[in-house]
PDB file of N, CA and C in Angstrom:
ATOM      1  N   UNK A   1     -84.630  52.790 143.602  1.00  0.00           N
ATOM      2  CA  UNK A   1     -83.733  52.225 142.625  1.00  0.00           C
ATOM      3  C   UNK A   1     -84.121  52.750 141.247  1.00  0.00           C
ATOM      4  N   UNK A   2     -83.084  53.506 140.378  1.00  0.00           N
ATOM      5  CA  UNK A   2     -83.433  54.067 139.226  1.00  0.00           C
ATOM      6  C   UNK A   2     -82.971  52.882 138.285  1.00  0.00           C
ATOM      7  N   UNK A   3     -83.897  52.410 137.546  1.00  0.00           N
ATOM      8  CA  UNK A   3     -83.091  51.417 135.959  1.00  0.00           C
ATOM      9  C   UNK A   3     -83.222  51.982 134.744  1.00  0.00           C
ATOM     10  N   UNK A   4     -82.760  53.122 134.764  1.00  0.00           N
ATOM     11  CA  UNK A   4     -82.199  53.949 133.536  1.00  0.00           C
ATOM     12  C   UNK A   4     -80.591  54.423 133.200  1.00  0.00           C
ATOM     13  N   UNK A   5     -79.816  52.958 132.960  1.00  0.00           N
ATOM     14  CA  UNK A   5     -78.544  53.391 132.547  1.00  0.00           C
ATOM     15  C   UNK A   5     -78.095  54.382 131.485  1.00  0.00           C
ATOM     16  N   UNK A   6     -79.236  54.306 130.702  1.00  0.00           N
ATOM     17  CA  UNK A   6     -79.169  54.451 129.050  1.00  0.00           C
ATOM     18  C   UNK A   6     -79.908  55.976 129.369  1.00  0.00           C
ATOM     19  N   UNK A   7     -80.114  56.687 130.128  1.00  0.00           N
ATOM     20  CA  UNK A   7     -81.332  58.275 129.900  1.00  0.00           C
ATOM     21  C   UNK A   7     -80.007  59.018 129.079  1.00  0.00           C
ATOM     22  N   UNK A   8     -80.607  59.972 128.316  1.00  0.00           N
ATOM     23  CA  UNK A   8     -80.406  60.903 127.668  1.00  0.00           C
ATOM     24  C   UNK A   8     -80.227  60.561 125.989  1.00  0.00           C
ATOM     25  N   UNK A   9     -80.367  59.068 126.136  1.00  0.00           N
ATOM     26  CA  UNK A   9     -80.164  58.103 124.749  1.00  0.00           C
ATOM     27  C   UNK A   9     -81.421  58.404 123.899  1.00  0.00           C
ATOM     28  N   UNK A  10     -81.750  59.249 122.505  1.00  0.00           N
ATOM     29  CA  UNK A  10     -82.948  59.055 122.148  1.00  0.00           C
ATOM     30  C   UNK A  10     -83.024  58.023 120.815  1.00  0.00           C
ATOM     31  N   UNK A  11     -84.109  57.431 121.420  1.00  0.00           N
ATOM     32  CA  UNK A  11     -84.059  55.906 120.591  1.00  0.00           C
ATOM     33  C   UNK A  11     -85.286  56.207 119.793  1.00  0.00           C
ATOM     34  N   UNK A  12     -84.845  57.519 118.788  1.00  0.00           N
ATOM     35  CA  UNK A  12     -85.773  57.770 117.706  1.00  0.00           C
ATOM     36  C   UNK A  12     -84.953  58.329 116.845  1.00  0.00           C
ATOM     37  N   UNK A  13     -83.335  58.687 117.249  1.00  0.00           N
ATOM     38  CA  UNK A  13     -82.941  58.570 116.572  1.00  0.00           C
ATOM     39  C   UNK A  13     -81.660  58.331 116.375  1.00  0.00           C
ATOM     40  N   UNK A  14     -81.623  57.134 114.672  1.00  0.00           N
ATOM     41  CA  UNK A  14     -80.761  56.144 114.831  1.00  0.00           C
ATOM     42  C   UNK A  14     -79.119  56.518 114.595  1.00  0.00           C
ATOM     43  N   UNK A  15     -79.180  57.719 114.593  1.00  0.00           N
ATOM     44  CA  UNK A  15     -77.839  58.089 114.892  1.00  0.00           C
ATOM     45  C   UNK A  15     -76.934  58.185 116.351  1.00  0.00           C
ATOM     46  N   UNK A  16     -77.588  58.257 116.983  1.00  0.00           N
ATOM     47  CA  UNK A  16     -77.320  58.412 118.544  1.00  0.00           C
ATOM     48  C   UNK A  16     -77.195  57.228 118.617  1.00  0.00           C
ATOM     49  N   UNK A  17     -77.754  56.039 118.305  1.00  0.00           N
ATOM     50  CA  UNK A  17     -77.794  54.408 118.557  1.00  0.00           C
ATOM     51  C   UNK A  17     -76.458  53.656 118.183  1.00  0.00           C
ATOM     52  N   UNK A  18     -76.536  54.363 116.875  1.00  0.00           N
ATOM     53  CA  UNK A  18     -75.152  54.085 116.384  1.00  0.00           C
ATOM     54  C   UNK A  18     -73.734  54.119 117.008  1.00  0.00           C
ATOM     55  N   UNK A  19     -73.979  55.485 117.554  1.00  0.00           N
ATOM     56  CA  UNK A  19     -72.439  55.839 118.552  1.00  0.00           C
ATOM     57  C   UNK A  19     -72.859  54.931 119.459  1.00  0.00           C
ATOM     58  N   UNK A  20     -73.919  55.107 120.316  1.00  0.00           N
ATOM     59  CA  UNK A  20     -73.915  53.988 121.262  1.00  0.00           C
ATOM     60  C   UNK A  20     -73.238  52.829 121.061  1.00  0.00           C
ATOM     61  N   UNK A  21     -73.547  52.004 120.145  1.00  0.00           N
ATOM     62  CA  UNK A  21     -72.997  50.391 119.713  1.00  0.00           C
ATOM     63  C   UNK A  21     -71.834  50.637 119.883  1.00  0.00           C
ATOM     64  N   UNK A  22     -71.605  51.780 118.765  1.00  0.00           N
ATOM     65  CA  UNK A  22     -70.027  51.676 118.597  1.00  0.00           C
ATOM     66  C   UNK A  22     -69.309  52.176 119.873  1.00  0.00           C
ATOM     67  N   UNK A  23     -69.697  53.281 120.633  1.00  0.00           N
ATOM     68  CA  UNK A  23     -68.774  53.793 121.896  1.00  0.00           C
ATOM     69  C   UNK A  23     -68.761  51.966 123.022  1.00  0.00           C
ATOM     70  N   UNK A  24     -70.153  51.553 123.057  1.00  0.00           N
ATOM     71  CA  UNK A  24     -70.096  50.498 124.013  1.00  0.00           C
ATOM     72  C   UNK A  24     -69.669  48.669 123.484  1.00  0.00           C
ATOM     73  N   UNK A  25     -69.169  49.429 122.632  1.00  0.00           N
ATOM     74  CA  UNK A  25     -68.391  48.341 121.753  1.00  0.00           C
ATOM     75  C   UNK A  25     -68.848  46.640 121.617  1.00  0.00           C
ATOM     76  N   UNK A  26     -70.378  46.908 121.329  1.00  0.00           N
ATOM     77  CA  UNK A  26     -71.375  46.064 121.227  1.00  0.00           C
ATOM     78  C   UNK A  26     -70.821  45.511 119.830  1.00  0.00           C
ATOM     79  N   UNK A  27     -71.368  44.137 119.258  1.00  0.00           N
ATOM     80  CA  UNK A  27     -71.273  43.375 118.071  1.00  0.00           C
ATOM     81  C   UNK A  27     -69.711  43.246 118.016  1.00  0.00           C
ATOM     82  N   UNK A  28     -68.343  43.861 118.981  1.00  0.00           N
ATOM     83  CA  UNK A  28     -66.991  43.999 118.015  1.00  0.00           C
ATOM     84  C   UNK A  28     -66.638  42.237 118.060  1.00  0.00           C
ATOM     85  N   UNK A  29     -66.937  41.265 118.644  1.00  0.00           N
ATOM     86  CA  UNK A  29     -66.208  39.878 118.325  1.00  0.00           C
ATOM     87  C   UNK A  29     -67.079  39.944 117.017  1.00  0.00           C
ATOM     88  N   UNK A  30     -67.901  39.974 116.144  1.00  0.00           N
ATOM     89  CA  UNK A  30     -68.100  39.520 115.129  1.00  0.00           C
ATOM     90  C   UNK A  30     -67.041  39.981 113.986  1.00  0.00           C
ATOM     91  N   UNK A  31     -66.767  39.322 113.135  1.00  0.00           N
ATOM     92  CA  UNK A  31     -65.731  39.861 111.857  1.00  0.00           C
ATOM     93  C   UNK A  31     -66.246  40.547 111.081  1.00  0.00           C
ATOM     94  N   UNK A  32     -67.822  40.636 110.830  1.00  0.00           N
ATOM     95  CA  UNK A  32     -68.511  41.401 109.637  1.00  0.00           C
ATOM     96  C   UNK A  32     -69.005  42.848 110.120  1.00  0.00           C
ATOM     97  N   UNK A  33     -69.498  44.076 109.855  1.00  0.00           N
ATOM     98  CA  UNK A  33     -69.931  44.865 110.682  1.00  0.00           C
ATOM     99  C   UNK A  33     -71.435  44.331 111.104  1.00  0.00           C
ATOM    100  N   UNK A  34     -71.918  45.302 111.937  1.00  0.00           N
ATOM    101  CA  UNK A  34     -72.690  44.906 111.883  1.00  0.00           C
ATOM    102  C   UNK A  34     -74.118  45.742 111.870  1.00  0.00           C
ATOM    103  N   UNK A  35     -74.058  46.160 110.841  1.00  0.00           N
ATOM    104  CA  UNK A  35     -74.343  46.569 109.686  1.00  0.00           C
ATOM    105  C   UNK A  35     -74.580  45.925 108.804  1.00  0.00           C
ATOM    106  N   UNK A  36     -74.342  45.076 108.406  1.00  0.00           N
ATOM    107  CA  UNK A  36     -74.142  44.558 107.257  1.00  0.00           C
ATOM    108  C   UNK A  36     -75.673  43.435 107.578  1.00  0.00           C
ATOM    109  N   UNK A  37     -75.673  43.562 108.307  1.00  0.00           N
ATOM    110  CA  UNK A  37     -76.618  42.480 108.996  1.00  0.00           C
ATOM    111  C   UNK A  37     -78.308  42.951 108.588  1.00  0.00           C
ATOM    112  N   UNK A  38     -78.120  44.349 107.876  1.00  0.00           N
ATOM    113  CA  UNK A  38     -79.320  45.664 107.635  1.00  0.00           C
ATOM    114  C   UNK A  38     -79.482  45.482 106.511  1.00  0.00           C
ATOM    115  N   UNK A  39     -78.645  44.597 105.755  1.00  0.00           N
ATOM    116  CA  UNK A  39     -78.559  45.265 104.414  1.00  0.00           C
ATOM    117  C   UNK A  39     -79.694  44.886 103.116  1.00  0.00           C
ATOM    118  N   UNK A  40     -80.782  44.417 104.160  1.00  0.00           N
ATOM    119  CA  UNK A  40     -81.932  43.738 103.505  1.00  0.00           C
ATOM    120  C   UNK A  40     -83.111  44.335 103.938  1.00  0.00           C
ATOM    121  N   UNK A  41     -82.765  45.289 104.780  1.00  0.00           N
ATOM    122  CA  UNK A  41     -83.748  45.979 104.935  1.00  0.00           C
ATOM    123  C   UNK A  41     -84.112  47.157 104.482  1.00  0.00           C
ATOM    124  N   UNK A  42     -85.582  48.008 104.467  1.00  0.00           N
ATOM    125  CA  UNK A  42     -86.125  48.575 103.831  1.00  0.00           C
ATOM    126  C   UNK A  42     -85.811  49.827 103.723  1.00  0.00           C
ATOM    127  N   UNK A  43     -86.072  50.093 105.519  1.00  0.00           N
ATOM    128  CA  UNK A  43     -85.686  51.077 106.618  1.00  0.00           C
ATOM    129  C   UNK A  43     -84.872  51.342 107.387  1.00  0.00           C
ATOM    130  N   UNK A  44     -83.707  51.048 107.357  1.00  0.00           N
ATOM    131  CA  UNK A  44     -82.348  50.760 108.387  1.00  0.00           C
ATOM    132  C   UNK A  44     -82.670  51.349 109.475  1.00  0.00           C
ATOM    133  N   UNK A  45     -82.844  53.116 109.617  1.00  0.00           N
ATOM    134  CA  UNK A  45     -83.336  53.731 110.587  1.00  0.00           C
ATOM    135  C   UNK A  45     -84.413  53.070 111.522  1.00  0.00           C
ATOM    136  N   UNK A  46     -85.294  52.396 111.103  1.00  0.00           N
ATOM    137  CA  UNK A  46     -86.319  52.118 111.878  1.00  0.00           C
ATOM    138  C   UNK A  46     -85.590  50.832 112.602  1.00  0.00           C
ATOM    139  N   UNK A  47     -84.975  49.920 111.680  1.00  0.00           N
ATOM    140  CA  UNK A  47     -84.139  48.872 112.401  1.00  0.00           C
ATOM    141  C   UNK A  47     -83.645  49.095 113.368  1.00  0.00           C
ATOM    142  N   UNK A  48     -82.656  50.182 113.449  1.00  0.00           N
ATOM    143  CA  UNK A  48     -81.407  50.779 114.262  1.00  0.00           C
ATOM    144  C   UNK A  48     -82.027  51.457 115.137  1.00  0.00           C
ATOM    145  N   UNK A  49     -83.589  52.296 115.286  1.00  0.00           N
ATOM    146  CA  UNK A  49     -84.432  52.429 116.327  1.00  0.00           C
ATOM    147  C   UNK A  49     -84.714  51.385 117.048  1.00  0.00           C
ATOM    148  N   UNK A  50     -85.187  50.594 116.641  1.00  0.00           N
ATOM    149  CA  UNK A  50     -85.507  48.801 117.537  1.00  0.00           C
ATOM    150  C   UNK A  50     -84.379  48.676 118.540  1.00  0.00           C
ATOM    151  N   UNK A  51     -83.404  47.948 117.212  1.00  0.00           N
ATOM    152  CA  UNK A  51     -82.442  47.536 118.085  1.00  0.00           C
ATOM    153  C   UNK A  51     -82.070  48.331 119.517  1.00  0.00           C
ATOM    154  N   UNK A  52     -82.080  49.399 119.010  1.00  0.00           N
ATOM    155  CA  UNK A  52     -81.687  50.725 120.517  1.00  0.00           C
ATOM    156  C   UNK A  52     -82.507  50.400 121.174  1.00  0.00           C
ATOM    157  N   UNK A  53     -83.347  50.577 121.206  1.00  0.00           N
ATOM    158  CA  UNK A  53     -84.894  50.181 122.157  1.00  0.00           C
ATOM    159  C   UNK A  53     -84.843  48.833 123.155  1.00  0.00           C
ATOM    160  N   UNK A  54     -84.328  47.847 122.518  1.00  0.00           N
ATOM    161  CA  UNK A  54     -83.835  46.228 122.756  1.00  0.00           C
ATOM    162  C   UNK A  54     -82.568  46.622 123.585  1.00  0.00           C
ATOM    163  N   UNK A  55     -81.723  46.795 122.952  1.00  0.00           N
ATOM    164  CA  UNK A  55     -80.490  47.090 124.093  1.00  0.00           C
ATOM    165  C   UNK A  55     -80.909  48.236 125.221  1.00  0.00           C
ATOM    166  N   UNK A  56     -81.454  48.751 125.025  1.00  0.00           N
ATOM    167  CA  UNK A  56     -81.574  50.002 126.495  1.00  0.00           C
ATOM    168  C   UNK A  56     -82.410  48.719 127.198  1.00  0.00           C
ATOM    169  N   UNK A  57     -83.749  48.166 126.848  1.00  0.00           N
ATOM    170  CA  UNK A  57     -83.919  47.134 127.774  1.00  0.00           C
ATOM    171  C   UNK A  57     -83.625  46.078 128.126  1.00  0.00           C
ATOM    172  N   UNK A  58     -82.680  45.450 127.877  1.00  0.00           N
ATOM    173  CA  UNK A  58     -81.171  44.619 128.230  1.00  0.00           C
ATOM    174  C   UNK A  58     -80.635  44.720 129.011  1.00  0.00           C
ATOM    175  N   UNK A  59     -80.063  46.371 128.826  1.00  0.00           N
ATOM    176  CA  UNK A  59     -79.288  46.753 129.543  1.00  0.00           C
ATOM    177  C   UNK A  59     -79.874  47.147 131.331  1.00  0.00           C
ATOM    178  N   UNK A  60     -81.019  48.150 131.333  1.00  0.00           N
ATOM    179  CA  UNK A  60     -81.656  47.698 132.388  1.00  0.00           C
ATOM    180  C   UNK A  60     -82.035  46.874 133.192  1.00  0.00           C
ATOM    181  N   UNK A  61     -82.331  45.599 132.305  1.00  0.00           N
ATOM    182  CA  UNK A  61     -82.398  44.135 132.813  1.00  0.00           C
ATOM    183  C   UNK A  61     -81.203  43.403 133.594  1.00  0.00           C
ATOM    184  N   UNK A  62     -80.281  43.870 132.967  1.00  0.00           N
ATOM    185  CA  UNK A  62     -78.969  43.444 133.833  1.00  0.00           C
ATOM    186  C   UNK A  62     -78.549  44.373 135.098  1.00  0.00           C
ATOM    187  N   UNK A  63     -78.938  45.391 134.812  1.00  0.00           N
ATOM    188  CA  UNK A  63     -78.695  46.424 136.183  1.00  0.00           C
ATOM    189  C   UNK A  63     -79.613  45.928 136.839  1.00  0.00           C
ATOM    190  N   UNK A  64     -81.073  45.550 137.019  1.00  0.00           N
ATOM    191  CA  UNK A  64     -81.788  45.223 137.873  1.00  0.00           C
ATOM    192  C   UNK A  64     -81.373  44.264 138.325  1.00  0.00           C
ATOM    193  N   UNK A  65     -80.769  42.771 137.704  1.00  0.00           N
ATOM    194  CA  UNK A  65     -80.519  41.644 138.060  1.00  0.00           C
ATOM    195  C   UNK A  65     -78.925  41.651 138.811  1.00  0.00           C
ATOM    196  N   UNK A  66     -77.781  42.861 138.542  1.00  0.00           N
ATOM    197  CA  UNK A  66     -76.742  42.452 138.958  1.00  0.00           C
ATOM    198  C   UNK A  66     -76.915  43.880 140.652  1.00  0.00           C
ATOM    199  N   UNK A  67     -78.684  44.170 140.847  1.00  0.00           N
ATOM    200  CA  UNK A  67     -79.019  44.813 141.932  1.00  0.00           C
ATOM    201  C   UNK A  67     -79.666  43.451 142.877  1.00  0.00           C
ATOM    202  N   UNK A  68     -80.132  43.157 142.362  1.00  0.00           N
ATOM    203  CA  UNK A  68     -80.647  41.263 142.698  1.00  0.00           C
ATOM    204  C   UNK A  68     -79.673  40.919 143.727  1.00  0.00           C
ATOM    205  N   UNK A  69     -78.846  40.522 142.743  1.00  0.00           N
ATOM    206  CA  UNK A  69     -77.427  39.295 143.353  1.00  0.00           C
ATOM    207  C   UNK A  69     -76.591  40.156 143.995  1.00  0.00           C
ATOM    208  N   UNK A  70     -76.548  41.556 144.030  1.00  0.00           N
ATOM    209  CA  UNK A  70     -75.642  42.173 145.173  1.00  0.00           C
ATOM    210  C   UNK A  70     -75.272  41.915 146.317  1.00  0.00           C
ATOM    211  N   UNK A  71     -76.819  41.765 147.109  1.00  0.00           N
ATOM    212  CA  UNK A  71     -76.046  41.040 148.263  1.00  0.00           C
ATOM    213  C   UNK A  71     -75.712  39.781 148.170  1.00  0.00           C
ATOM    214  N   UNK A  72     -76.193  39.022 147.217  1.00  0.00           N
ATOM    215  CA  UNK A  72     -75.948  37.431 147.385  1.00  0.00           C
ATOM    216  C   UNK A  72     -74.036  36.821 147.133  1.00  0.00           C
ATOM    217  N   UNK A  73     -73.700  37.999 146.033  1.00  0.00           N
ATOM    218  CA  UNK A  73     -72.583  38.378 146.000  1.00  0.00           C
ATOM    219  C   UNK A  73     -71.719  38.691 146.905  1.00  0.00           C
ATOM    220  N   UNK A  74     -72.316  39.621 147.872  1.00  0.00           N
ATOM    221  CA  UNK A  74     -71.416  40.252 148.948  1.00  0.00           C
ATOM    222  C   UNK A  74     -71.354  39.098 149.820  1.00  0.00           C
ATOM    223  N   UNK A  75     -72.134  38.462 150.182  1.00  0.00           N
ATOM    224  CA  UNK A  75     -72.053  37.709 151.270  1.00  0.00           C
ATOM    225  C   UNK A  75     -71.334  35.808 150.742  1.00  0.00           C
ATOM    226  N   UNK A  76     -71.455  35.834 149.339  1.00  0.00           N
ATOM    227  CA  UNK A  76     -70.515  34.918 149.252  1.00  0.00           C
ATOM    228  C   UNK A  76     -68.966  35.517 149.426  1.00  0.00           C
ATOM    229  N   UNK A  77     -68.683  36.945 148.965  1.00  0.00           N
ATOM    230  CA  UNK A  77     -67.794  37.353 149.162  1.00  0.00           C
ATOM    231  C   UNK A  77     -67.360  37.392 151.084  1.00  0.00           C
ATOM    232  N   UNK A  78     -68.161  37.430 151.426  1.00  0.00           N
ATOM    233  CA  UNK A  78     -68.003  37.265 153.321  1.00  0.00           C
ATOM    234  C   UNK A  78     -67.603  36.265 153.370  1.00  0.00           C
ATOM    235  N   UNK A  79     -67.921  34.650 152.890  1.00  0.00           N
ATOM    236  CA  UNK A  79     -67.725  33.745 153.300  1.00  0.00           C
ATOM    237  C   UNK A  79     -66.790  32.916 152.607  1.00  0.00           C
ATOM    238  N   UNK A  80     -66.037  33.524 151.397  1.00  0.00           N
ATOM    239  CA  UNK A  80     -64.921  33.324 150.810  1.00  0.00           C
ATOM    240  C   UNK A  80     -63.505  33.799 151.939  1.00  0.00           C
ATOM    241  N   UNK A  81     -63.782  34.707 152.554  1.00  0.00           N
ATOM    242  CA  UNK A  81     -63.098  35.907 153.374  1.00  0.00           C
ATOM    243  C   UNK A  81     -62.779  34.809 154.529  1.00  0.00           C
ATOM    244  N   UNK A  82     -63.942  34.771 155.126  1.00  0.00           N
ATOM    245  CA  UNK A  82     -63.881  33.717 156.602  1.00  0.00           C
ATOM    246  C   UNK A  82     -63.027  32.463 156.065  1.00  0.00           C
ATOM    247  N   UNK A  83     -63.374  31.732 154.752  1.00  0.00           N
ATOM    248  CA  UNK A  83     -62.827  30.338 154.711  1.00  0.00           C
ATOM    249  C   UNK A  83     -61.154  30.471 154.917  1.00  0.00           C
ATOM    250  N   UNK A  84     -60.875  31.712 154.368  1.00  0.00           N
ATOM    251  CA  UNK A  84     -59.067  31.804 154.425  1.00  0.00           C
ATOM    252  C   UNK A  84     -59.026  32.444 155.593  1.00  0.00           C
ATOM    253  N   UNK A  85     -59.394  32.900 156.760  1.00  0.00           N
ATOM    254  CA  UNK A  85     -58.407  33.200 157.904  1.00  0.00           C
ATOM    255  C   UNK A  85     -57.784  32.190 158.282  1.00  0.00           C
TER     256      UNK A  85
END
């Protein structure tokens, strides 16, 4: 089992992070950017490194966990199946 959704992502630099958010359309229910959320900081770049860093392991975390419940899934899905014949 590979948990690298995110490879080829380099989370050093915060331009690549950026498209990320924005292509995976992370933060869009908020009304403010989010960005704006930086704007007290020193280093944005180093911020916007983190954050990338945090979401790639998130995101792994949920691929591992929705590898978890697969079968537990499938087989409620079996027994959803049986209840309606």
């Amino acid at each position: 089992m590979q948990l690298t959704p995110l490879s080829g992502i380099d989370f050093s630099d915060a331009s690549q992070i950026r498209m990320l958010i924005h292509s995976k359309g992370f933060f869009n229910a908020s009304t403010e950017s989010w960005l704006s959320a930086l704007d007290c900081a020193v280093n944005r770049d180093v911020v916007i490194c983190a954050l990338g860093g945090l979401i790639g392991h998130l995101t792994r975390l949920m691929v591992y966990l929705a590898y978890l419940f697969l079968p537990l899934n499938t087989f409620i899905s079996h027994l959803n199946r049986l209840c309606h014949l």
